[in-house]
Protein backbone atom coordinates (compact mmCIF):
# COMPACT_ATOMS: atom_id res chain seq x y z
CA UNK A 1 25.63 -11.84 -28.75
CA UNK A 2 24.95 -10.67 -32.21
CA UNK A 3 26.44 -6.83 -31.99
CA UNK A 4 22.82 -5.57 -30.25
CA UNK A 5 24.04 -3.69 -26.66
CA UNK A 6 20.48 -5.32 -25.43
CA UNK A 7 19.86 -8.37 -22.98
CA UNK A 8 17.33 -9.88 -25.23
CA UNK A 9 16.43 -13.59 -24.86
CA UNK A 10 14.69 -14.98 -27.84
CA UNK A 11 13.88 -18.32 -29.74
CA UNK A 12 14.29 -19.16 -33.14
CA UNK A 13 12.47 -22.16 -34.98
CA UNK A 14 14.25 -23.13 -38.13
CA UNK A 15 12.47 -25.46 -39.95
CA UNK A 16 13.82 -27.86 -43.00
CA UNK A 17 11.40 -30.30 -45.10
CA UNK A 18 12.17 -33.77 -44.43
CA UNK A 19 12.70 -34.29 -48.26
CA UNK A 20 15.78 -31.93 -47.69
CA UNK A 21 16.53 -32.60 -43.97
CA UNK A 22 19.54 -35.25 -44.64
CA UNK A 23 21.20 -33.02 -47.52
CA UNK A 24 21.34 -29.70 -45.93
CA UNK A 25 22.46 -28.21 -42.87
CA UNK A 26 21.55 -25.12 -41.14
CA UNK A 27 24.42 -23.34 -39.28
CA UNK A 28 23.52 -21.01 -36.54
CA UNK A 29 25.27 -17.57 -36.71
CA UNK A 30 28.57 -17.22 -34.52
CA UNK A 31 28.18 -15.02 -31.90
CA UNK A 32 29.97 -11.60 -31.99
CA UNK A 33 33.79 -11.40 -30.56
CA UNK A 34 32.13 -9.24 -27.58
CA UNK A 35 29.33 -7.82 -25.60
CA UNK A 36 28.07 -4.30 -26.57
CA UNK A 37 26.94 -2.00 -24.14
CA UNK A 38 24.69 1.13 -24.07
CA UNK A 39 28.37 3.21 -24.74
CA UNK A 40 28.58 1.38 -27.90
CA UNK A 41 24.99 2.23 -28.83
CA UNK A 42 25.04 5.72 -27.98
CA UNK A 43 28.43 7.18 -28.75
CA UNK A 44 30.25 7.10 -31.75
CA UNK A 45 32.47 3.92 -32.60
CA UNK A 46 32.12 0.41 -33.69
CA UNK A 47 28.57 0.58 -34.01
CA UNK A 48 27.64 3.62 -34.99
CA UNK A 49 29.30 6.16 -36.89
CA UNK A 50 28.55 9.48 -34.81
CA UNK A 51 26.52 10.11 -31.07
CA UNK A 52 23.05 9.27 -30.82
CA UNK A 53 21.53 12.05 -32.28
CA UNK A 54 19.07 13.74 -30.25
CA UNK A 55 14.69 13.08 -30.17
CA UNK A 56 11.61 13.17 -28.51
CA UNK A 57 11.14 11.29 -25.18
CA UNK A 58 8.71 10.55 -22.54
CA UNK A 59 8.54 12.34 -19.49
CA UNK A 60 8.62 11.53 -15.52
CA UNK A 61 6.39 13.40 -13.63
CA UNK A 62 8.06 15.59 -11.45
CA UNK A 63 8.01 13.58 -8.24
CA UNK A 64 9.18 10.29 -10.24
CA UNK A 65 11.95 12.30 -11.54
CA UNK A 66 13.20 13.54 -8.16
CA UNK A 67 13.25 9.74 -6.59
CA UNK A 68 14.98 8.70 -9.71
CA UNK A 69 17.72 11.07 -9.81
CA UNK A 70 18.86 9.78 -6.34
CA UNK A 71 19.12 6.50 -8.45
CA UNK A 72 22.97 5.90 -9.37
CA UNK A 73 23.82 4.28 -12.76
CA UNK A 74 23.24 0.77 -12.79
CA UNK A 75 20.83 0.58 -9.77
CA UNK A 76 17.18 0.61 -8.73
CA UNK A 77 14.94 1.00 -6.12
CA UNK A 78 17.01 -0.60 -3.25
CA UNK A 79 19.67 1.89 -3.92
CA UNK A 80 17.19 4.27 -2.24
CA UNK A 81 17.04 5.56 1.06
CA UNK A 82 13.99 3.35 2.99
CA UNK A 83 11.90 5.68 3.27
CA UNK A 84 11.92 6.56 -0.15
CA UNK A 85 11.84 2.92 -1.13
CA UNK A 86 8.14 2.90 0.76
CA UNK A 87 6.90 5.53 -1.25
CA UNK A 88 8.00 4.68 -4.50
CA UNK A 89 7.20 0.93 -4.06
CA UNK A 90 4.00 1.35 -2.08
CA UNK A 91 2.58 -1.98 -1.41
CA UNK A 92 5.08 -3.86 -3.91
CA UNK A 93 7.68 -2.90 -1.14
CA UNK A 94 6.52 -5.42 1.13
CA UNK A 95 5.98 -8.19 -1.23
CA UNK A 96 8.20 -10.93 -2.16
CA UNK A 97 10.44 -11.04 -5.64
CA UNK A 98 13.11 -9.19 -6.93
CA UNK A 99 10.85 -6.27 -8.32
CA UNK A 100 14.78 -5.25 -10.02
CA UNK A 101 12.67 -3.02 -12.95
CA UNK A 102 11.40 -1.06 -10.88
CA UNK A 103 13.04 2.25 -10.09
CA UNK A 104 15.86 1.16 -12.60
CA UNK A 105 19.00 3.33 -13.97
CA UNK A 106 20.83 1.98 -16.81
CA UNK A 107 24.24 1.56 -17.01
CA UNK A 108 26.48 2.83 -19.87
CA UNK A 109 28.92 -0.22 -19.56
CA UNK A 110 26.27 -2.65 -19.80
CA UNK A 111 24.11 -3.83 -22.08
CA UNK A 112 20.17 -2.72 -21.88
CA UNK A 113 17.88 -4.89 -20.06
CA UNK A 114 15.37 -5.52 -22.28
CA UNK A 115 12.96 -3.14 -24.46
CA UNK A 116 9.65 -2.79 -24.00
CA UNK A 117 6.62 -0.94 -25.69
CA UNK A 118 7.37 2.46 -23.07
CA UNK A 119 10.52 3.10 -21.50
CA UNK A 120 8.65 4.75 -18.34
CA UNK A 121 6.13 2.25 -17.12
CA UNK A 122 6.85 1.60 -13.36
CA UNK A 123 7.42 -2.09 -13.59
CA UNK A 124 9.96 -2.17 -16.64
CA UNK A 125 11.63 1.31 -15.99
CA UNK A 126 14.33 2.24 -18.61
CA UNK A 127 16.24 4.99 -16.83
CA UNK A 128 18.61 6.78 -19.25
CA UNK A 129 22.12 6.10 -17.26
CA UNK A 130 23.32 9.76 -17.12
CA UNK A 131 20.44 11.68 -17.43
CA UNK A 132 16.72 11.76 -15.42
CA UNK A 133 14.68 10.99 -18.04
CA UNK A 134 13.35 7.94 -19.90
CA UNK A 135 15.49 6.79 -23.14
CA UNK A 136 14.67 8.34 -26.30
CA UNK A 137 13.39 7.20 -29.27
CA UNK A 138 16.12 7.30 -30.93
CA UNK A 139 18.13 5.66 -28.00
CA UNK A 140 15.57 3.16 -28.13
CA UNK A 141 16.32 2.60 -31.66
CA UNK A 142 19.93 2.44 -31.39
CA UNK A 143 19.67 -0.30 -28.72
CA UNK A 144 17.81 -1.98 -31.41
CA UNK A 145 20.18 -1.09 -33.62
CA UNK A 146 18.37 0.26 -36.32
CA UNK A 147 20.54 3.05 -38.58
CA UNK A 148 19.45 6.27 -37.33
CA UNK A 149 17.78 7.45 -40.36
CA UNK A 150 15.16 4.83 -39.92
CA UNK A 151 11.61 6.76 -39.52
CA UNK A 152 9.63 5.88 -36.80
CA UNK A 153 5.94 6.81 -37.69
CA UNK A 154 3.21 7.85 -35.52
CA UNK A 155 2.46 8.94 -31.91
CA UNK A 156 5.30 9.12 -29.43
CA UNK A 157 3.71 6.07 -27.61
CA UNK A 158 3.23 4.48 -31.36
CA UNK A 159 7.24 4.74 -31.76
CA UNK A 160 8.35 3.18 -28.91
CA UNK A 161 5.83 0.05 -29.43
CA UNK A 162 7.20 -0.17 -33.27
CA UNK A 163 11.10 -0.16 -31.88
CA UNK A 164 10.12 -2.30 -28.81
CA UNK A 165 8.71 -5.01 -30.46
CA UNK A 166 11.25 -5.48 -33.15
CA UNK A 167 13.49 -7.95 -33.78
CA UNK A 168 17.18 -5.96 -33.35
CA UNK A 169 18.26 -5.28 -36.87
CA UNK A 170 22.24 -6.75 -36.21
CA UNK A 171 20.69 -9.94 -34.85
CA UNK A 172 17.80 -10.13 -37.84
CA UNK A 173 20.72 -10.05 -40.11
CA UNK A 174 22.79 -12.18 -38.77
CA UNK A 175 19.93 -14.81 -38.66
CA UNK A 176 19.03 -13.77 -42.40
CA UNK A 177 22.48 -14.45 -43.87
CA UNK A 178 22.28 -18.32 -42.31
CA UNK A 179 18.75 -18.66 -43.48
CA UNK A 180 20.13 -17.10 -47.24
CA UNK A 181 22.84 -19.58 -46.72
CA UNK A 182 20.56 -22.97 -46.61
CA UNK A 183 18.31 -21.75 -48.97
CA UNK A 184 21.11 -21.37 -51.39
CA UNK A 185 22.47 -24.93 -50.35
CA UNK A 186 18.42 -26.23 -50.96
CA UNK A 187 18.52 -24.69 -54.11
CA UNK A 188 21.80 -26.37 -55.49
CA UNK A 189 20.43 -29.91 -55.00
């Protein structure tokens, strides 16, 4: 809702000392006009002002990589033949629950389900929509929207934790011009 092409549920606690509680207000930021999808993250346009350049990724193994490619954009496991769905989902296949991570392909008109700390872990998968292959760091970091000549630091596994468990930079500013906003009204009292 905040110009972040991720499905990202999160809470914010805004606090304001009783002393000030009846004098100020704090406004929550509007959302955006519209949803943003993975297009708008990794082609050039509103967002950003060129592609998503290109980085170092994870890899599927070889047989993960041939189940996944009979994946189509937007779908997961079920989308498989059955007997593929048996071997991929081995004993999950015959339990109850959507299991909808697993086996999952991205779609470019949508937004991103939700990052995690590795894009190729069997239970969250992060399919890139076009290509076999998990996302990219810096497809990762776009989704996050973070400028692209942010520095990740570290490991390959190391980047992908640091992007996955931050707060989207479009949202975080959003949520930092409201909080500048009541501070400011705090301080004219």
């Amino acid at each position: 809702m905040y110009k972040v092409p991720q499905k990202r549920e999160r809470i914010f606690l805004v606090g304001i000392r009783k002393d000030y509680a009846d004098k100020v207000c704090f406004e929550w930021p509007s959302p955006y006009k519209r949803v943003m999808t993975l297009r708008d993250a990794f082609y050039k346009g509103e967002l950003f002002d060129s592609d998503v350049p290109e980085s170092e990724c994870q890899k599927y193994p070889k047989r993960k990589a041939e189940i996944l490619s009979l994946v189509p954009q937007g779908g997961d496991w079920r989308d498989l033949p059955i007997d593929i769905q048996k071997e991929y989902m081995k004993g999950s296949f015959y339990l109850d629950g959507g299991k909808t991570g697993m086996a999952r392909r991205l779609s470019l008109d949508e937004p991103s389900l939700t990052l995690t700390c590795s894009p190729a872990q069997k239970q969250t998968e992060r399919c890139h929509p076009l290509k076999t292959r998990p996302l990219s760091v810096r497809e990762y970091a776009r989704i996050q929207t973070f400028p692209d000549e942010w520095e990740f630091m570290g490991p390959l596994t190391n980047k992908y934790k640091q992007i996955g468990n931050a707060v989207p930079v479009n949202l975080a500013e959003a949520m930092g011009h409201k909080l500048i906003k009541l501070l400011n009204d705090i301080y004219a009292l």
